[in-house]
C-alpha atoms as a PDB file:
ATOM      1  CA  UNK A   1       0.000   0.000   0.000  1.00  0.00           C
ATOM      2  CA  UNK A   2       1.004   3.425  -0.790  1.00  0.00           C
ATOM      3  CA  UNK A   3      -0.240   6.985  -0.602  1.00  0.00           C
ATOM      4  CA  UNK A   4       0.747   9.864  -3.695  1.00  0.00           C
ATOM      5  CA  UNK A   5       0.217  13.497  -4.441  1.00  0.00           C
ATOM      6  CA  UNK A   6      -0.073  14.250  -8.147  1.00  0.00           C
ATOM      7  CA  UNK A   7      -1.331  16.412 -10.695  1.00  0.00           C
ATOM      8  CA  UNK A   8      -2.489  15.750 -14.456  1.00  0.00           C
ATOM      9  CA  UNK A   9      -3.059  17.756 -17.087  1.00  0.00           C
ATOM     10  CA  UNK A  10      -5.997  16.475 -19.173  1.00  0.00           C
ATOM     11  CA  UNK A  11      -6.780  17.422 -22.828  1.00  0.00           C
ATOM     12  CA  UNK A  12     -10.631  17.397 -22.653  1.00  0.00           C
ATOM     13  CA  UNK A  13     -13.582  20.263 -23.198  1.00  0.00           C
ATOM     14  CA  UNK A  14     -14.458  20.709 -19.685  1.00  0.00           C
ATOM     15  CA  UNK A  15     -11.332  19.925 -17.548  1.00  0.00           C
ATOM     16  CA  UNK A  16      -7.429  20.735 -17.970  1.00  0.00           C
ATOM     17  CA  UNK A  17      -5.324  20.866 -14.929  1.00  0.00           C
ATOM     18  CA  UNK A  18      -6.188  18.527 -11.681  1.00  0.00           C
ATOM     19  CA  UNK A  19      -4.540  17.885  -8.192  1.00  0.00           C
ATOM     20  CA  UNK A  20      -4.522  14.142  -7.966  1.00  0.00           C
ATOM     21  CA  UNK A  21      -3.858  12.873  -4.342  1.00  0.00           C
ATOM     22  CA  UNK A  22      -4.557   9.036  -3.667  1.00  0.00           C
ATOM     23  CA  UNK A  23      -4.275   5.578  -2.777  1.00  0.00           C
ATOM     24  CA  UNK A  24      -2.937   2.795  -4.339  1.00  0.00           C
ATOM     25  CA  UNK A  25      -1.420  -0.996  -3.926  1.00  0.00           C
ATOM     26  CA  UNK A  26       1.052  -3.116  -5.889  1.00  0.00           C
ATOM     27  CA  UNK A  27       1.912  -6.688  -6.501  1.00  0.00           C
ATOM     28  CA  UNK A  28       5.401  -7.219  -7.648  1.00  0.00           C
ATOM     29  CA  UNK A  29       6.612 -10.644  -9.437  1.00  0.00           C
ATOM     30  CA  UNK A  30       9.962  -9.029 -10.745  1.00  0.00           C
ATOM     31  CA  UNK A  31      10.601  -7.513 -12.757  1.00  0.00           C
ATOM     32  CA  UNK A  32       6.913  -6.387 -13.099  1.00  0.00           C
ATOM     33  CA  UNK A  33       4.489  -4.660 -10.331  1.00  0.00           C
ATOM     34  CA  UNK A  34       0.906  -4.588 -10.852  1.00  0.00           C
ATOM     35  CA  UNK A  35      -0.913  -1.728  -9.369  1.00  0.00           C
ATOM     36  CA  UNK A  36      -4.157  -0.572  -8.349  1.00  0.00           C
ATOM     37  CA  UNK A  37      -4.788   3.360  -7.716  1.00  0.00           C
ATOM     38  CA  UNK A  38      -7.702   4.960  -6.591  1.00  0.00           C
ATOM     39  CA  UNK A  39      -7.667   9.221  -6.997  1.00  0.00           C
ATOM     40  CA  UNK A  40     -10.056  11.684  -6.462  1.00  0.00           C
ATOM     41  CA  UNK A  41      -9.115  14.018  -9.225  1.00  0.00           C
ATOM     42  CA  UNK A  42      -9.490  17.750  -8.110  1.00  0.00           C
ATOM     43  CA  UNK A  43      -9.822  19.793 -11.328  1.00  0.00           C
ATOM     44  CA  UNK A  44      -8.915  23.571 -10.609  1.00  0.00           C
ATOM     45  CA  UNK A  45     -10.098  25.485 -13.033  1.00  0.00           C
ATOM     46  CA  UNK A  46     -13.833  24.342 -12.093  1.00  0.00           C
ATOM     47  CA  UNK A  47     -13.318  23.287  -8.430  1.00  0.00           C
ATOM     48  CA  UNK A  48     -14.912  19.971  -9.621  1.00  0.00           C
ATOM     49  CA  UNK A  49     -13.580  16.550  -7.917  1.00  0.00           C
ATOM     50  CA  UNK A  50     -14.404  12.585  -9.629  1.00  0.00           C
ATOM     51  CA  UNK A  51     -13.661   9.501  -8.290  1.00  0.00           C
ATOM     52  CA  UNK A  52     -10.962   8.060 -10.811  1.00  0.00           C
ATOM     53  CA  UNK A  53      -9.206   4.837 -10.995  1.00  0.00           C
ATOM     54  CA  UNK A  54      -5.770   3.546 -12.583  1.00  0.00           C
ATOM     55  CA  UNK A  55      -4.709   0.381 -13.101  1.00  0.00           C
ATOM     56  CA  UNK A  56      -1.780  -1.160 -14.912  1.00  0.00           C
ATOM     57  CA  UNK A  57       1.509  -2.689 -14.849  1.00  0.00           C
ATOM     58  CA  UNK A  58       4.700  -1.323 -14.492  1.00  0.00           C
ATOM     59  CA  UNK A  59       8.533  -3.074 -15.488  1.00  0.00           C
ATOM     60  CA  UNK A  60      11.255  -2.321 -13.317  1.00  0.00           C
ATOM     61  CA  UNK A  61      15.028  -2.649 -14.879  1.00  0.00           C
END
């Protein structure tokens, strides 16, 4: 388990630029880690927040 502070910037209509603090968990079998995040995006130039999740892999050298 982890906890992260972000920020994205995100090429839609409504939204560009978000604070992304969160929680997230990862399964390593090396030399790959599979995660799990879960962010609630804060988008700034609305004040708007959504419930976002990530998941993925990532390969570690």
């Amino acid at each position: 388990m982890y906890v992260f502070i972000g920020g994205q910037y995100v090429d839609r209509d409504n939204h560009f630029i978000a604070v992304t603090p969160g929680i997230g968990a990862e399964f390593r079998v090396k030399p790959v880690g599979f995660y799990f995040d879960l962010v609630p995006a804060i988008y700034l130039d609305e004040l708007d927040l959504e419930l976002e999740a990530k998941a993925g892999f990532r390969i570690y050298f």
